[in-house]
C-alpha atoms as a PDB file:
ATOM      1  CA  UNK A   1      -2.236 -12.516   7.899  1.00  0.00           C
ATOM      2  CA  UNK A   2       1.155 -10.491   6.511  1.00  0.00           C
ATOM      3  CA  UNK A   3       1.460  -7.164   6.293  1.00  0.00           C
ATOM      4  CA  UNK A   4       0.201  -6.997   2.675  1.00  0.00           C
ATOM      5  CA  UNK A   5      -2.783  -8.373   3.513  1.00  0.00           C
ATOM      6  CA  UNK A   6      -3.342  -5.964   6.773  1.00  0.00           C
ATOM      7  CA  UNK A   7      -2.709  -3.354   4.640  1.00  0.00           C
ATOM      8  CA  UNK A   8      -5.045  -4.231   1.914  1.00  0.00           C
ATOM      9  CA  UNK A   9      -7.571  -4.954   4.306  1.00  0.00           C
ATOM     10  CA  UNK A  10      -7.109  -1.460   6.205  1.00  0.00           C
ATOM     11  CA  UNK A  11      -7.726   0.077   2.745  1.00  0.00           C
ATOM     12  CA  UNK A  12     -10.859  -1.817   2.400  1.00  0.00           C
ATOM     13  CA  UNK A  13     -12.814  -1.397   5.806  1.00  0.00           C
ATOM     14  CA  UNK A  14     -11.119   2.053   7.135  1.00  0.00           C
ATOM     15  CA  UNK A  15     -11.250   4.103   3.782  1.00  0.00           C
ATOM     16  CA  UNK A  16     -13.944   2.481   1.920  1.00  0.00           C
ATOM     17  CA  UNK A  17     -12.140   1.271  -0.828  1.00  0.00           C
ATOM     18  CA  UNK A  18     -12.786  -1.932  -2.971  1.00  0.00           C
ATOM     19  CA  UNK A  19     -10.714  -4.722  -3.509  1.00  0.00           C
ATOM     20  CA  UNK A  20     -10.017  -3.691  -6.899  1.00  0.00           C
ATOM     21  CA  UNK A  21      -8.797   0.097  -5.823  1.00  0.00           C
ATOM     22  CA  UNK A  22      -6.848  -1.621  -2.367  1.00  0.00           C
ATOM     23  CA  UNK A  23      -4.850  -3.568  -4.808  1.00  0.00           C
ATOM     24  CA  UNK A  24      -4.548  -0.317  -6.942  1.00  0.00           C
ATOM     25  CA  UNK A  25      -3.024   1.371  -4.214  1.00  0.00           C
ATOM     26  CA  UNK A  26      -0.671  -1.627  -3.570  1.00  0.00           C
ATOM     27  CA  UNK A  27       0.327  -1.218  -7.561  1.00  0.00           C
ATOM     28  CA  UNK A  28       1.064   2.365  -7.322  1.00  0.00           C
ATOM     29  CA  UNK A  29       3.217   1.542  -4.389  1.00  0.00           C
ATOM     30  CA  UNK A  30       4.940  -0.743  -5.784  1.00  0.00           C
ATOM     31  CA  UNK A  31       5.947   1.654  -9.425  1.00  0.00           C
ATOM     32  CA  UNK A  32       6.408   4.332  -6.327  1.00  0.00           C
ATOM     33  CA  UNK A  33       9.710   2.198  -5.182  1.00  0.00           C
ATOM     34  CA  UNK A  34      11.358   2.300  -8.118  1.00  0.00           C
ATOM     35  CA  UNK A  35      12.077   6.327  -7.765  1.00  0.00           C
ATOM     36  CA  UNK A  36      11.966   6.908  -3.743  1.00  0.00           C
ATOM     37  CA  UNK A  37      13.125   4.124  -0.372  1.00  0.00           C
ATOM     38  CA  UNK A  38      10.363   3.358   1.573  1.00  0.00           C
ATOM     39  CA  UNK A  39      13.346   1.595   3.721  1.00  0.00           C
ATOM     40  CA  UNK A  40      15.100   5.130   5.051  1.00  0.00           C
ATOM     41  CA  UNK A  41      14.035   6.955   8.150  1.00  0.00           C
ATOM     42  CA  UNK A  42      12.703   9.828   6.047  1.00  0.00           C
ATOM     43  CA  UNK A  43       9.136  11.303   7.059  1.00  0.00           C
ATOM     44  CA  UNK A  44       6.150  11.112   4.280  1.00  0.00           C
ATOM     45  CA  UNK A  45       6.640  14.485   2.811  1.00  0.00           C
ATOM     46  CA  UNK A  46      10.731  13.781   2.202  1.00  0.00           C
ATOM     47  CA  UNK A  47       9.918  10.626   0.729  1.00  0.00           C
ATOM     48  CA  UNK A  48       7.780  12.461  -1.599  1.00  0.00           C
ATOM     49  CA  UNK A  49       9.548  15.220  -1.726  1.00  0.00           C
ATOM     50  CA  UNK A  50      12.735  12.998  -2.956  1.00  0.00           C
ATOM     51  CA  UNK A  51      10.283  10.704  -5.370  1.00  0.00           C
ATOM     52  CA  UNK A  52       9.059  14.666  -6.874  1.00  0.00           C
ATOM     53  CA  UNK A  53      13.113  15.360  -7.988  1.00  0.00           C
ATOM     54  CA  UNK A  54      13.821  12.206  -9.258  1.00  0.00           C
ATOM     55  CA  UNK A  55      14.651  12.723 -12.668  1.00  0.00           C
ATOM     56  CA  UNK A  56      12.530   9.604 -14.267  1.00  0.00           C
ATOM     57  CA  UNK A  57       9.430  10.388 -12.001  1.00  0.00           C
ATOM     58  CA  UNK A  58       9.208  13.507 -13.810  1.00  0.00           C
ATOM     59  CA  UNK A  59       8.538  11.912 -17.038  1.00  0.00           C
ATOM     60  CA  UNK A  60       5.555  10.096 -15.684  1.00  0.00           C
ATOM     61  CA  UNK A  61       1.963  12.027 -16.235  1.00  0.00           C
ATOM     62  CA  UNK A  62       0.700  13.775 -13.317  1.00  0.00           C
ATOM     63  CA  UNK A  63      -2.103  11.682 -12.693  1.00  0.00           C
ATOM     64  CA  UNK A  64      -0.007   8.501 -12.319  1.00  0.00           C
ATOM     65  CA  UNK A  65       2.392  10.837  -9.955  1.00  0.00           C
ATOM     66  CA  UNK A  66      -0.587  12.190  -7.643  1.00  0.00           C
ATOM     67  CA  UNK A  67      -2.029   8.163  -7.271  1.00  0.00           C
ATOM     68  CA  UNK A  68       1.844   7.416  -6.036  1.00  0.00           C
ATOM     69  CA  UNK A  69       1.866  10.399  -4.043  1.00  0.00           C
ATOM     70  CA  UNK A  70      -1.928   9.376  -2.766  1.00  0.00           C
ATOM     71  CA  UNK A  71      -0.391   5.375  -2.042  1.00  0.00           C
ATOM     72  CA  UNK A  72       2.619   6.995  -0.353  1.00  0.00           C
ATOM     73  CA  UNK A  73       0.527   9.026   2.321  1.00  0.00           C
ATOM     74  CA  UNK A  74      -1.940   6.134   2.081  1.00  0.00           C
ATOM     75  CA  UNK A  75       0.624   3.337   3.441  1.00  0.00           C
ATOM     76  CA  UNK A  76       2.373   6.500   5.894  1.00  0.00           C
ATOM     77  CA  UNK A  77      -1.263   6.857   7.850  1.00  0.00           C
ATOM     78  CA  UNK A  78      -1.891   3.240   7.851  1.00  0.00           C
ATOM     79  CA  UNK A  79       1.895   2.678   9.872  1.00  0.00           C
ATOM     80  CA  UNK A  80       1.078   5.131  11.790  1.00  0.00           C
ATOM     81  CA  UNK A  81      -2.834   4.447  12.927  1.00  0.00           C
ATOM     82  CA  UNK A  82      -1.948   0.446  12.897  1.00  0.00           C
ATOM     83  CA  UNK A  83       1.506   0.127  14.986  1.00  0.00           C
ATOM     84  CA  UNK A  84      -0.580  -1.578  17.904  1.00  0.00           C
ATOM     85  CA  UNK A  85      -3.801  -2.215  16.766  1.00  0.00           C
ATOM     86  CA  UNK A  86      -5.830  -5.174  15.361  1.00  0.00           C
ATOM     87  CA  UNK A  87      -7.115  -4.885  11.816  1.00  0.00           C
ATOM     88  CA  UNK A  88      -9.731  -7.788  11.322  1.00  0.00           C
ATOM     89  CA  UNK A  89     -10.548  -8.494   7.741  1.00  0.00           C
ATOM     90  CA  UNK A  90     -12.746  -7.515   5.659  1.00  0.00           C
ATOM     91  CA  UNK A  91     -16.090  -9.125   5.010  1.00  0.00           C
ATOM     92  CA  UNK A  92     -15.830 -11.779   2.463  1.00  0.00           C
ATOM     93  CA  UNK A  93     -17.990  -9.598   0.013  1.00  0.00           C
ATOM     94  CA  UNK A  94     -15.612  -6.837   0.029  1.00  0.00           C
ATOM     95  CA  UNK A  95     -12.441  -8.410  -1.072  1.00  0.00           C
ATOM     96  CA  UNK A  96     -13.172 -11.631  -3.931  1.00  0.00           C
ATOM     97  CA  UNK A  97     -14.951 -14.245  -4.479  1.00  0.00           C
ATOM     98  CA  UNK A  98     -11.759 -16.264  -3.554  1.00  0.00           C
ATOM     99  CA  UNK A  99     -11.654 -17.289  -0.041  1.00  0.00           C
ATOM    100  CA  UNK A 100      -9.527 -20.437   1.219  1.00  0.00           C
ATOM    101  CA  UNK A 101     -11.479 -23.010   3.126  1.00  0.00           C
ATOM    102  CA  UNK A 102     -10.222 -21.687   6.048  1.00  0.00           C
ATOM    103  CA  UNK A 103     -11.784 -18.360   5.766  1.00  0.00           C
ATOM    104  CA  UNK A 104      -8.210 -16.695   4.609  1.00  0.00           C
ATOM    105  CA  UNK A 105      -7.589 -14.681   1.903  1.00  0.00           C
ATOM    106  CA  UNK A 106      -5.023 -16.435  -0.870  1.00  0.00           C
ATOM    107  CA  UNK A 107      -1.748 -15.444  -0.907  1.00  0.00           C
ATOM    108  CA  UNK A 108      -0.955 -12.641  -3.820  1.00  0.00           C
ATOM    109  CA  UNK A 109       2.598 -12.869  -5.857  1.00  0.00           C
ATOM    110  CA  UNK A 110       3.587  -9.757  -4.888  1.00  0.00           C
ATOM    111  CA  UNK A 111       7.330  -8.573  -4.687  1.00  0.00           C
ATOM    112  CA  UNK A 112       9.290  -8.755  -1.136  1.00  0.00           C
ATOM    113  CA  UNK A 113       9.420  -5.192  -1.615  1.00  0.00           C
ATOM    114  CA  UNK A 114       6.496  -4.437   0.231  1.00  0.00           C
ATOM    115  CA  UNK A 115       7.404  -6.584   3.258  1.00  0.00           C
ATOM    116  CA  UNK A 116      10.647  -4.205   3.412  1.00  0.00           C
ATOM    117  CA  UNK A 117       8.082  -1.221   3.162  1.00  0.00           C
ATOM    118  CA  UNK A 118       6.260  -2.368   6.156  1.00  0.00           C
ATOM    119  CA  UNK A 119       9.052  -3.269   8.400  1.00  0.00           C
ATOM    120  CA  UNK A 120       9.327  -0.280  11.266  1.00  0.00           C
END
């Protein structure tokens, strides 16, 4: 299982949310790295905090900016809460009907990006 997945999963079974709104988050994260790096030391709130004065952010609508802000803390708790622990996935009803043969969850075409994001 990659990090994606762990995360995705840790959305699903520790805050409740469906596959739909894990891969939501994911998205959000994703339009979130194009203003702010995930990659520097920075804590959650100067991450946001530099995301808030980028100029381009600004233009977005305040919903979209509170669901990056949301992803952002999101994928901050989920670092922190997960460094040594186990995540097991989901049950099969909670993610998609898709399931390999062997019980794993396919592979998703998202960007490296989010690899870099997870790397401590």
């Amino acid at each position: 299982m990659n990090k994606e997945d762990s995360f995705r999963n840790w959305l699903i079974v520790n805050k409740g949310l469906s596959s739909k709104s894990a891969k939501d988050v994911i998205s959000r994260l994703k339009r979130a790295s194009l203003y702010t790096d995930f990659s520097s030391k920075a804590n959650v709130n100067q991450i946001i905090f530099y995301m808030d004065n980028n100029l381009e952010f600004k233009k977005i609508t305040l919903t979209v900016k509170s669901q990056m802000r949301r992803a952002i803390r999101l994928l901050f708790e989920f670092k922190k809460t997960t460094r040594s622990l186990y995540i097991p996935p989901p049950p099969p009803n909670k993610i998609s009907n898709k399931i390999n043969l062997d019980g794993t969850i396919p592979e998703t075409p998202y960007l490296i990006w989010l690899s870099l994001i997870f790397l401590h």
